[in-house]
Protein backbone atom coordinates (compact mmCIF):
# COMPACT_ATOMS: atom_id res chain seq x y z
CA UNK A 1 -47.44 8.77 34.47
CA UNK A 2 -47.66 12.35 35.20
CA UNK A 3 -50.81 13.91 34.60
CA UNK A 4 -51.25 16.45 31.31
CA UNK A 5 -51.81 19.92 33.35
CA UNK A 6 -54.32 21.40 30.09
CA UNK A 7 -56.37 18.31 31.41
CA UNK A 8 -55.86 19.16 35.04
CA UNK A 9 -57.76 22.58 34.24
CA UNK A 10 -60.58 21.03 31.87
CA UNK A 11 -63.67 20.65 34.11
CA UNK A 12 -66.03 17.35 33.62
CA UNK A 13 -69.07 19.21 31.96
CA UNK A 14 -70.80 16.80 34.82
CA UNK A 15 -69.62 18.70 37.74
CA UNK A 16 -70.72 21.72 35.99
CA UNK A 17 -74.57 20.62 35.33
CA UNK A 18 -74.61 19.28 38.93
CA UNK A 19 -73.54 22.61 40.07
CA UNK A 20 -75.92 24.58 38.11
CA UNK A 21 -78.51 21.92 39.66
CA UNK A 22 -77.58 22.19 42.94
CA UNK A 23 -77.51 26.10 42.54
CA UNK A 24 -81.66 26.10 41.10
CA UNK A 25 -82.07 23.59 44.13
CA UNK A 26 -80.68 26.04 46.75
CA UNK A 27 -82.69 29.41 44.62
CA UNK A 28 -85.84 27.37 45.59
CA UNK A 29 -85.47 28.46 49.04
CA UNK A 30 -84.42 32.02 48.84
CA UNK A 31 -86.75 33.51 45.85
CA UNK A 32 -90.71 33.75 46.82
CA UNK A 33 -92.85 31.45 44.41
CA UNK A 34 -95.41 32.57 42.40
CA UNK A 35 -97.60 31.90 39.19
CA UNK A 36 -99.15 33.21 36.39
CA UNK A 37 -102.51 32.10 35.29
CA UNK A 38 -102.27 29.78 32.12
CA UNK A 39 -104.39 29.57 28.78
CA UNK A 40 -102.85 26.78 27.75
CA UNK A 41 -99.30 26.86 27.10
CA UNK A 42 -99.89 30.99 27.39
CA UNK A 43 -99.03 33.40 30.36
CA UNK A 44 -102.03 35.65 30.76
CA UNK A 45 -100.55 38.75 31.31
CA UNK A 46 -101.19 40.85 34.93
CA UNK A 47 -102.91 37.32 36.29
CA UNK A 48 -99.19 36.92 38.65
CA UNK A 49 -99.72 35.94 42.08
CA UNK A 50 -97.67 35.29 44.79
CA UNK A 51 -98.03 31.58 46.67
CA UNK A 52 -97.56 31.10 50.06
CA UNK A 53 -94.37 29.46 50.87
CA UNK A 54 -92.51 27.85 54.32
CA UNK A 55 -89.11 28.10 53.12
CA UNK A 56 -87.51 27.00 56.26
CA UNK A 57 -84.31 23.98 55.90
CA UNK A 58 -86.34 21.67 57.15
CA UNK A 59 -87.77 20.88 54.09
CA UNK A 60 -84.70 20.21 53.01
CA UNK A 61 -85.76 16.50 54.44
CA UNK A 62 -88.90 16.80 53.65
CA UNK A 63 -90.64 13.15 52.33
CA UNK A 64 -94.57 14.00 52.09
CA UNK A 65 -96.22 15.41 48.71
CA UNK A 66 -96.77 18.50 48.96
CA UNK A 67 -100.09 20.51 49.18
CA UNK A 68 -101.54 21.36 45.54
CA UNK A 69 -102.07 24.96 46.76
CA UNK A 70 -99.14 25.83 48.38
CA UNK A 71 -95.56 26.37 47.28
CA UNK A 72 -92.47 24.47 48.81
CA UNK A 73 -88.73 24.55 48.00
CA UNK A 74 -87.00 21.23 47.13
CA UNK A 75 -86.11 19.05 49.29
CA UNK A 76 -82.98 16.62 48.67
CA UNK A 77 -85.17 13.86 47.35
CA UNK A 78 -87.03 15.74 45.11
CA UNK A 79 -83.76 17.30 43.89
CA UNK A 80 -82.55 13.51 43.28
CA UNK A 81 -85.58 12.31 41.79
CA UNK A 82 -85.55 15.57 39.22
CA UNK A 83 -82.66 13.69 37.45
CA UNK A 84 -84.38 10.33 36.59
CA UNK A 85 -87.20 12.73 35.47
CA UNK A 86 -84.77 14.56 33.37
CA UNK A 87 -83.55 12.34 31.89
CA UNK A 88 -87.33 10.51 30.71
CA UNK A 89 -88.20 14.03 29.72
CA UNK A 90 -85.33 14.19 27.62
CA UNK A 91 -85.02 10.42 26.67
CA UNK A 92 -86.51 11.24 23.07
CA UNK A 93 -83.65 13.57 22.07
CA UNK A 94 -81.03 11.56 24.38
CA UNK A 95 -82.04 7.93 22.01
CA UNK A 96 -81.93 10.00 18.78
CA UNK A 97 -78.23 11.07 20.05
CA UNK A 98 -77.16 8.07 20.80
CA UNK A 99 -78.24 6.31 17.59
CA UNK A 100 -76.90 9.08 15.48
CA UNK A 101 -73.38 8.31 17.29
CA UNK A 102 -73.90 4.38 16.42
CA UNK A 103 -74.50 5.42 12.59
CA UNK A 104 -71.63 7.61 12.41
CA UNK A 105 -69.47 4.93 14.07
CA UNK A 106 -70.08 2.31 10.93
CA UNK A 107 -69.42 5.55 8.60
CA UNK A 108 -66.33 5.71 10.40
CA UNK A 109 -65.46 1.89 10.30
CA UNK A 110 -65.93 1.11 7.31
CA UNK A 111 -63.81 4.58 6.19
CA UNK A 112 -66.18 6.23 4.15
CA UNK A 113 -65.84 9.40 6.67
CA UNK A 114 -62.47 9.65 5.65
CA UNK A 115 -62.70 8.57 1.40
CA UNK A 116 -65.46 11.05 1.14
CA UNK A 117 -63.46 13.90 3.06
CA UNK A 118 -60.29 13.18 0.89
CA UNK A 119 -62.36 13.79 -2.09
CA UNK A 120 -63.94 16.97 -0.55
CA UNK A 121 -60.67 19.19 -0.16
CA UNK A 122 -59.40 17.59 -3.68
CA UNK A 123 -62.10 19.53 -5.23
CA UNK A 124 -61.39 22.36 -3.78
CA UNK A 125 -57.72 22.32 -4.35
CA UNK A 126 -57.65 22.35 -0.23
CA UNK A 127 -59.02 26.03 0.39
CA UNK A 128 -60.39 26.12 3.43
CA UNK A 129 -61.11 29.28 3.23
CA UNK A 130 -63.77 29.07 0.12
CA UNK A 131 -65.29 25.96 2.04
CA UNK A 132 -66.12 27.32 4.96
CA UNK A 133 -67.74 30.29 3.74
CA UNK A 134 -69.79 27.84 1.66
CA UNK A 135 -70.81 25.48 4.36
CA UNK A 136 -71.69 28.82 6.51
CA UNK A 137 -73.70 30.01 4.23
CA UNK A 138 -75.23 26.72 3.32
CA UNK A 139 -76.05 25.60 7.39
CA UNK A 140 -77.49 29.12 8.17
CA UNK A 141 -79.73 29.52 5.44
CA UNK A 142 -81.63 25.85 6.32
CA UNK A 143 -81.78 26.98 10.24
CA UNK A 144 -83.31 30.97 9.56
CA UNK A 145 -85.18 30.23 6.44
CA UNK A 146 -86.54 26.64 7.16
CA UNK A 147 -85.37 26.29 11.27
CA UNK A 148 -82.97 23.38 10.57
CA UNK A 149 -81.34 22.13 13.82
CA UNK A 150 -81.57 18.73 15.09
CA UNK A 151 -81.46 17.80 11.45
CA UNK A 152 -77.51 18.76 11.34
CA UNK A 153 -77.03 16.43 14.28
CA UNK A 154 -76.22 14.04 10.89
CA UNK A 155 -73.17 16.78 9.85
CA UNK A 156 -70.97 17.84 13.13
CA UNK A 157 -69.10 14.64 12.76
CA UNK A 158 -68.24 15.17 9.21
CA UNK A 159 -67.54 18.61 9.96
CA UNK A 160 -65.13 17.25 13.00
CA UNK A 161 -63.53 15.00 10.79
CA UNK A 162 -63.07 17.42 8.35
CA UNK A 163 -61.17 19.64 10.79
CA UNK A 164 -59.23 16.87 12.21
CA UNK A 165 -58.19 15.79 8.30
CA UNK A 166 -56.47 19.56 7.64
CA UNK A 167 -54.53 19.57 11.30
CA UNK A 168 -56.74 22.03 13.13
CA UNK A 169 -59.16 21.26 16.48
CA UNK A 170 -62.28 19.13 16.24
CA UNK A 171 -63.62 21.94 17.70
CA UNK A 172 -63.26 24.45 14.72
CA UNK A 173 -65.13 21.59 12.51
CA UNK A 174 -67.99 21.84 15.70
CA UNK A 175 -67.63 25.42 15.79
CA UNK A 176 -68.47 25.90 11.96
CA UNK A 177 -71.81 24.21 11.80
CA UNK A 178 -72.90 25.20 15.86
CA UNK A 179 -72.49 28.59 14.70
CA UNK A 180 -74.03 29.08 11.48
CA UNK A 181 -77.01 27.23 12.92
CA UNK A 182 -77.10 29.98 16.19
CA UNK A 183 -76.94 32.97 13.12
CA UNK A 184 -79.86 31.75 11.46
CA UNK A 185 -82.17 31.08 14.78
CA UNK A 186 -80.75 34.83 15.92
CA UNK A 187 -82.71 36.34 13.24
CA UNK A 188 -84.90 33.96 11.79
CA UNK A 189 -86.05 35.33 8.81
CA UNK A 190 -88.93 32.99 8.01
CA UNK A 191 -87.79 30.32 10.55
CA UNK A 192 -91.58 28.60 11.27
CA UNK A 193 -90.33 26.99 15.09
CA UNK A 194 -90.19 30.94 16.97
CA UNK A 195 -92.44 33.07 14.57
CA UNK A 196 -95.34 31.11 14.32
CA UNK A 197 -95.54 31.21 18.07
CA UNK A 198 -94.05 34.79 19.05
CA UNK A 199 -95.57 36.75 16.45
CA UNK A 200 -99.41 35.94 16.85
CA UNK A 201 -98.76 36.47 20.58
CA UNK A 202 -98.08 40.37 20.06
CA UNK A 203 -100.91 40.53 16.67
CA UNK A 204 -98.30 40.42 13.77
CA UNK A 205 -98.34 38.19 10.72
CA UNK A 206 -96.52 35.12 10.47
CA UNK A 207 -93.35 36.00 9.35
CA UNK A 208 -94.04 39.88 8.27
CA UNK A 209 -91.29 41.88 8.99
CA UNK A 210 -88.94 39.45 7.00
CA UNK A 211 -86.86 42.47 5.03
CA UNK A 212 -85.54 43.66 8.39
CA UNK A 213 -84.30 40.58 9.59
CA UNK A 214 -82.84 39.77 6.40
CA UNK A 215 -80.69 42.69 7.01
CA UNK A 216 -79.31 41.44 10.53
CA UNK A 217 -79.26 37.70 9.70
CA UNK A 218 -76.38 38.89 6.51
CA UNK A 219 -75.03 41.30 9.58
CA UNK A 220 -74.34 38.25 12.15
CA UNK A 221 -73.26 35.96 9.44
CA UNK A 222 -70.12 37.80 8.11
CA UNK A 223 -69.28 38.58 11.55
CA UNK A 224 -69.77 34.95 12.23
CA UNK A 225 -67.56 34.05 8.90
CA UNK A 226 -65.05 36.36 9.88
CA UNK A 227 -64.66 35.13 13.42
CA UNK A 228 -64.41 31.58 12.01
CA UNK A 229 -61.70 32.81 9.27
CA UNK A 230 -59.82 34.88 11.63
CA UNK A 231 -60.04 31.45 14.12
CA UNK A 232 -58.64 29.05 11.38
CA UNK A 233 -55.98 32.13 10.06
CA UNK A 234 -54.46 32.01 13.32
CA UNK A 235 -54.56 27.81 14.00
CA UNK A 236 -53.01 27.39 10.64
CA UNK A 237 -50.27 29.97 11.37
CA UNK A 238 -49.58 28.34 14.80
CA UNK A 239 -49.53 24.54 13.47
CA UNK A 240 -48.01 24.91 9.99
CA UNK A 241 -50.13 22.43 8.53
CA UNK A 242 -48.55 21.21 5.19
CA UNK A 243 -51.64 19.51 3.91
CA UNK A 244 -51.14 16.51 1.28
CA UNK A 245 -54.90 15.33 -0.64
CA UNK A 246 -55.11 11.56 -2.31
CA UNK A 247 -56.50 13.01 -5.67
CA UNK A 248 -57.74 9.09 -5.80
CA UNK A 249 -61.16 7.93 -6.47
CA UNK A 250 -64.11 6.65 -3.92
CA UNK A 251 -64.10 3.34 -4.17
CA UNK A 252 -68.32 2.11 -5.01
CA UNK A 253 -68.47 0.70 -1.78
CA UNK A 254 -67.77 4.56 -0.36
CA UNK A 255 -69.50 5.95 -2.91
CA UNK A 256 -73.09 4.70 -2.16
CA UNK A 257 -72.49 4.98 1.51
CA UNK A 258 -72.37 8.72 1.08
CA UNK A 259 -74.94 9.07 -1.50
CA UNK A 260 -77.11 7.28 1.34
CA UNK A 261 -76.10 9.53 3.57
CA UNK A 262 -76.61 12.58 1.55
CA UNK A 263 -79.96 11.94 0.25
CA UNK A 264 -80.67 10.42 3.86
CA UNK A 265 -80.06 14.13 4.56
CA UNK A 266 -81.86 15.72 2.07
CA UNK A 267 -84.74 13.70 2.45
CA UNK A 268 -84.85 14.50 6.15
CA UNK A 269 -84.93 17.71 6.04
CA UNK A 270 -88.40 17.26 3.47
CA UNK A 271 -90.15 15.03 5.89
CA UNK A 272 -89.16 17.08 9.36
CA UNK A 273 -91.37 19.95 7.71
CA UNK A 274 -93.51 17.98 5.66
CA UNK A 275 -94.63 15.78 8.66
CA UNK A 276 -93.47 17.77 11.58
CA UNK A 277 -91.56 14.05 12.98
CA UNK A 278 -90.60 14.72 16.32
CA UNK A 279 -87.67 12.69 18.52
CA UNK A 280 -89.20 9.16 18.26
CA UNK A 281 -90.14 9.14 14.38
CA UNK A 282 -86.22 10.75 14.17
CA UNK A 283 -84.98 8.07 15.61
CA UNK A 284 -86.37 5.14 14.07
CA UNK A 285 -85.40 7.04 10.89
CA UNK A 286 -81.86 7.60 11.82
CA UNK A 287 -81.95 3.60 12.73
CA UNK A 288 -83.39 3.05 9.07
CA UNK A 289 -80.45 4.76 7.58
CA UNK A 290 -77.92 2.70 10.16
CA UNK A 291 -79.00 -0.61 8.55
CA UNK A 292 -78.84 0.21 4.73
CA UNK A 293 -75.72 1.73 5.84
CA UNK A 294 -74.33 -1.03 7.84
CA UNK A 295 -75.82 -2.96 4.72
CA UNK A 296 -73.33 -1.07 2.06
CA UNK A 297 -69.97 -1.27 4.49
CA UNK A 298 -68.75 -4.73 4.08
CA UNK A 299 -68.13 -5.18 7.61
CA UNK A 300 -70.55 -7.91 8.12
CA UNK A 301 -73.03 -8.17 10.83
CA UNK A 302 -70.75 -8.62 14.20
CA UNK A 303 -68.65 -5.96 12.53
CA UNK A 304 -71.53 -3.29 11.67
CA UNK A 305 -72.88 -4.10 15.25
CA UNK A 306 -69.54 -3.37 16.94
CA UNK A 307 -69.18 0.04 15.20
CA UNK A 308 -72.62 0.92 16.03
CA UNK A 309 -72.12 -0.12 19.58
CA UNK A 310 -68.19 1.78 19.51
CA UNK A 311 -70.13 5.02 18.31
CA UNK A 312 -72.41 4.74 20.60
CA UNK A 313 -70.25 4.75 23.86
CA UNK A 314 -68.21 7.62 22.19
CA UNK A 315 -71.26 10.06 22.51
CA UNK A 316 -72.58 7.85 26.14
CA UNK A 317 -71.65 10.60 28.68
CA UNK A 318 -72.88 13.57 26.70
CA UNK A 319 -75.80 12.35 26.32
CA UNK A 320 -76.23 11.79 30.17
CA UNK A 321 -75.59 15.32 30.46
CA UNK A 322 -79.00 16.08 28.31
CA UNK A 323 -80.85 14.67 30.75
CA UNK A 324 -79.22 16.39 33.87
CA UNK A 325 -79.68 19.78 31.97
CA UNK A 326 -83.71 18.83 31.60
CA UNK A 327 -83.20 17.98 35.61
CA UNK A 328 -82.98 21.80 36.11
CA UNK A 329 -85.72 22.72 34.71
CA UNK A 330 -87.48 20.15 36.80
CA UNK A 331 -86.55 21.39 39.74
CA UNK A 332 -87.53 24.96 39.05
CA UNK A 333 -91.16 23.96 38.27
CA UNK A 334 -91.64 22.15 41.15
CA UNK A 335 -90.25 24.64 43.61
CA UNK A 336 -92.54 27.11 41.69
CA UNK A 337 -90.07 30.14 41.32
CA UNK A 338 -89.99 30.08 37.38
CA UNK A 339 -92.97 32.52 37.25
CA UNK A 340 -91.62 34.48 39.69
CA UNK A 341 -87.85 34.69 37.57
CA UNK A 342 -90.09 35.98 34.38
CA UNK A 343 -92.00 39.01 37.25
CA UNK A 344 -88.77 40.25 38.79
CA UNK A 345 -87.19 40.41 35.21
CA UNK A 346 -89.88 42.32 33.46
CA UNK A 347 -89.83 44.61 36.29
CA UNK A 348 -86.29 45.81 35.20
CA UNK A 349 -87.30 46.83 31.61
CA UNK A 350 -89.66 50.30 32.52
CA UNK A 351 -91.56 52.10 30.33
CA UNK A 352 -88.82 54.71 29.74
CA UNK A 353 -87.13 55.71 26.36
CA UNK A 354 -88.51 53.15 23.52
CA UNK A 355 -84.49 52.17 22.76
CA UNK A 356 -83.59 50.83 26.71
CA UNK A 357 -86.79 49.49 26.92
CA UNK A 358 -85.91 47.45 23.80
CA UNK A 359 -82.14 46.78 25.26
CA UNK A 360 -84.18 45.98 28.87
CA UNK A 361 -86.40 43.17 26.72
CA UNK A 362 -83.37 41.71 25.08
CA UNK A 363 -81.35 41.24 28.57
CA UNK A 364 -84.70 39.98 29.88
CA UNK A 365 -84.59 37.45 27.33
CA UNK A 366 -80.96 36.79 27.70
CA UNK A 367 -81.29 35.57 31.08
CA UNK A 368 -84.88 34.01 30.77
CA UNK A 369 -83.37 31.53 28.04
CA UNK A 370 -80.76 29.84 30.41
CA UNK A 371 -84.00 28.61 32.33
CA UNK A 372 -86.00 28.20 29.34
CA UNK A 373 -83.72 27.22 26.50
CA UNK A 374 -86.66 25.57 24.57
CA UNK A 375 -87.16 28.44 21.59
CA UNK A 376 -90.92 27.46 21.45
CA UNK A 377 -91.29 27.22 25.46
CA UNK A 378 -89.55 30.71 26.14
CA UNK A 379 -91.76 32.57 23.66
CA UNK A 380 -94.91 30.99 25.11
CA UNK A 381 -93.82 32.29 28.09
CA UNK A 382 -92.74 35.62 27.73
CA UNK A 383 -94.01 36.95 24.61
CA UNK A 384 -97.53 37.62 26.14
CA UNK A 385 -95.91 39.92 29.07
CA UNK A 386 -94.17 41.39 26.81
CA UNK A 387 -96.37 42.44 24.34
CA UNK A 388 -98.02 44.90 26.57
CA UNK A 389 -94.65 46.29 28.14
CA UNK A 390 -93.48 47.15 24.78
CA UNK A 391 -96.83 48.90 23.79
CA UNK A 392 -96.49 51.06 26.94
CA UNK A 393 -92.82 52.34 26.28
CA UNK A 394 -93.21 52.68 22.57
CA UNK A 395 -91.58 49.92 21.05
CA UNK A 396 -93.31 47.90 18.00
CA UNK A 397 -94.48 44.36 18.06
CA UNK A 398 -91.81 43.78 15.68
CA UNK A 399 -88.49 44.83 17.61
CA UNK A 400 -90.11 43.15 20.54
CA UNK A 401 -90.06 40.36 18.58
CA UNK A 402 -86.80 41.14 17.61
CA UNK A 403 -85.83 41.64 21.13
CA UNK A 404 -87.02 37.99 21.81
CA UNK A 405 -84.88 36.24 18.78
CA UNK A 406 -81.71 38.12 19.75
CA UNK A 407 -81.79 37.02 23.57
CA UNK A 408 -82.39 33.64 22.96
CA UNK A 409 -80.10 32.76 20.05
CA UNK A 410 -77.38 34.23 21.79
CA UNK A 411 -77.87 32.12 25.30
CA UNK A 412 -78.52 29.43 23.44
CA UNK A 413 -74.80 29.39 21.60
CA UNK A 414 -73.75 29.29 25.88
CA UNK A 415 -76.17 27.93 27.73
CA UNK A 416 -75.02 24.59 29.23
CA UNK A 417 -79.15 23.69 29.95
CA UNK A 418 -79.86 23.85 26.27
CA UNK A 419 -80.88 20.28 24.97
CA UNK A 420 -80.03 20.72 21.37
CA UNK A 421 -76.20 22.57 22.37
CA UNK A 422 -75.88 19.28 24.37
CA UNK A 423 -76.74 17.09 21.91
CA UNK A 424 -74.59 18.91 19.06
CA UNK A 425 -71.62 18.53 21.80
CA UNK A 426 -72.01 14.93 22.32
CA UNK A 427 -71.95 13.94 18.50
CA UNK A 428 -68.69 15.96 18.21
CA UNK A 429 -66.95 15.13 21.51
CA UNK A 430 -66.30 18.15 22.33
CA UNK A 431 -66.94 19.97 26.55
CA UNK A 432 -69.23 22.66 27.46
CA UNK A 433 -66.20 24.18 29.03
CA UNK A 434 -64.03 23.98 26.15
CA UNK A 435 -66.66 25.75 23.98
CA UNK A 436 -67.27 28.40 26.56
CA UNK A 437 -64.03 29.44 26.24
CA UNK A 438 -63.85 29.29 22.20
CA UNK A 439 -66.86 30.78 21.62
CA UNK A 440 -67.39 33.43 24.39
CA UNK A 441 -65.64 36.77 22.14
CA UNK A 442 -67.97 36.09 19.67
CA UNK A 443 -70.65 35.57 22.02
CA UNK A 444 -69.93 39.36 23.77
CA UNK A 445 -69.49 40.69 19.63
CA UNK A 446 -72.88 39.44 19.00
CA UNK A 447 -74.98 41.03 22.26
CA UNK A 448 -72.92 44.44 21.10
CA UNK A 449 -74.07 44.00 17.94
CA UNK A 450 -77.38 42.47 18.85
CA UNK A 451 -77.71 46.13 21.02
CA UNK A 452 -76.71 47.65 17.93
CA UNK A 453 -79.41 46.66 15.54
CA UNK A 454 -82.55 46.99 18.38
CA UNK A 455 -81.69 50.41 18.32
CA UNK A 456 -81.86 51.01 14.51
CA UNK A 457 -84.61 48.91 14.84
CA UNK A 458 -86.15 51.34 17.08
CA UNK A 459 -85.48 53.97 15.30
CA UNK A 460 -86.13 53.49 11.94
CA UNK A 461 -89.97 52.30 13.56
CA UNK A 462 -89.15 48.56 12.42
């Protein structure tokens, strides 16, 4: 059977976190290592120092611990071991995938997916076009208002079958929710996950400055609508879908499956603010839901189990890959250089004109997030340093802010190290590489745009 060549060019997303691992491996030995002094999670700014390092190959073979006051590269072991480690640090969000895959796979079963969809487009007469605008709107409003993200791990596969259903990509269903959710974190108008950390760091209010960022949030979206539009315009053109809806009836059986799975939804969105649940009390919650599901479908209890365990193997190898990307990270802490990335990047920014100082933060930021792609983590970090750099070329707390949100939605629509990107790819089945390549024009529109609005920002004195 000869080989499909679009497959020959589609690389395993594997080979690609391996690479990026083996590439913070080998950076370990040719960038100095240093460290800020700590307050807790918080970089105290001008407290860098640089550690004393033998960066020589031979500790590539290196077996012994090393000293707790001196600074080592990798060696292959500990480059090894940095995957098991990845993938325990990431085993909460890796579970919750992988039961989330299981549920979807008794949806899928016992056809509800499919019933429910049907009925969908038969309400609205099979206009894509009105849909997706209202879904956008919908799924970017929960992540910047509320910081909904995890929580529409529940809707990609819908959203993929949904696609699928009208003859376009599974990727366009991906595409719609992954980027609404990136539009609201870019802005985050009164998203609590960045601003309650980024904002008290450089002496703001919790979520002052909301009026602004209103304004670009509404920018990014219709240029995020648009792209999508313009995306399904041209598939639609290309395929000549004729699309024909059964105007039929869910059956009761479907019908309280997805009134489970809709008020499932609802109500997790209440208790993942009201209770701040993390992985673990996801999970058991997303198993809770599996078994009043599996429950409803008729299948029985071998046939519930088998669905569970079919939609579990679907989303198996993905969610491997969440635990390689959590090996990199690994490996930069322990050869130290992390510290020293943040130093050599706020170096670049100056204290020049207030408008490329802001542009220098948000390129900072850009980069900084593809090591740090936790939202939370990368404002810890950085925020503190720079505060004080923005204060010295003249730009507010607020675009530095600003600065910060920008760089780090955008990376993280990319960033293959990103737990959550990882974890929305799995549940739709879709590669990195495959999204890089979809995705990447809007990704350049955005950091235009993105360059754009920090420089109204800066001068209108946001």
């Amino acid at each position: 059977m000869s080989e499909n060549p679009s497959e020959r060019k589609t690389l395993n997303p594997l080979i690609i976190l391996l690479g990026i691992l083996l590439l913070a491996g080998a950076m370990t030995y040719f960038i100095e290592s240093g460290r800020y002094a700590r307050d807790g999670r918080l970089v105290v700014p001008g407290s860098y120092q640089t550690l004393d390092k033998d960066a020589s190959l031979a500790n590539l073979l290196r077996t012994d611990i090393p000293e707790a006051d001196r600074a080592y590269p990798v060696s292959i072991t500990e480059l090894l071991m940095s995957i098991p480690e990845g993938l325990e640090r990431g085993g909460g969000l890796i579970f919750m995938v992988l039961i989330i895959g299981g549920m979807f796979g008794i949806l899928t079963r016992a056809g509800a997916v499919d019933a429910g969809l049907e009925r969908l487009l038969s309400l609205v007469k099979g206009n894509i076009y009105v849909l997706v605008i209202t879904l956008m709107l919908v799924f970017s409003a929960g992540s910047t208002f509320l910081g909904l993200a995890s929580e529409y791990l529940l809707v990609i596969p819908l959203m993929v079958a949904m696609a699928t259903r009208l003859g376009m990509a599974p990727i366009i269903g991906f595409a719609i929710v992954t980027i609404s959710v990136k539009v609201g974190y870019l802005s985050s108008v009164s998203n609590p996950l960045p601003l309650t950390i980024a904002q008290p760091l450089v002496g703001l209010q919790i979520f002052s400055g909301a009026g602004f960022r209103l304004a670009c949030y509404l920018v990014f979206l219709l240029i995020g609508i648009g792209f999508m539009l313009w995306v399904i315009r041209r598939q639609a053109k290309a395929e000549q879908v004729v699309l024909e809806l059964n105007h039929a009836r869910l059956s009761w059986r479907h019908s309280l499956m997805l009134m489970v799975l809709v008020s499932s939804i609802g109500f997790l969105v209440y208790a993942s603010n009201q209770w701040h649940w993390k992985h673990e009390a996801l999970s058991a919650y997303y198993i809770g839901v599996s078994l009043l599901l599996a429950a409803l479908s008729g299948l029985g209890a071998n046939g519930a189990a088998d669905a569970f365990v079919g939609g579990m193997k679907k989303v198996l190898l993905a969610s491997f890959l969440i635990g390689v990307a959590s090996a990199v990270a690994v490996t930069l802490e322990k050869g130290q250089i992390l510290d020293s990335v943040v130093h050599s990047l706020v170096r670049l920014i100056g204290e020049g004109s207030p408008t490329l100082a802001a542009s220098g933060m948000f390129f900072a930021q850009l980069l900084l997030d593809f090591l740090i792609p936790s939202t939370s983590g990368q404002a810890a970090v950085s925020m503190p340093i720079m505060g004080p750099i923005g204060q010295l070329s003249g730009v507010s707390a607020q675009t530095t802010v600003l600065a910060f949100l920008f760089g780090n939605g955008i990376t993280n629509m990319l960033t293959p190290t990103s737990g959550t990107l990882l974890a929305y790819l799995a549940t739709a089945n879709v590669g990195w590489a495959q999204w890089a390549r979809f995705v990447l024009p809007l990704w350049a529109i955005f950091i235009v745009t993105a360059l754009v609005l920090l420089a109204v920002a800066v001068q209108v004195g946001f």
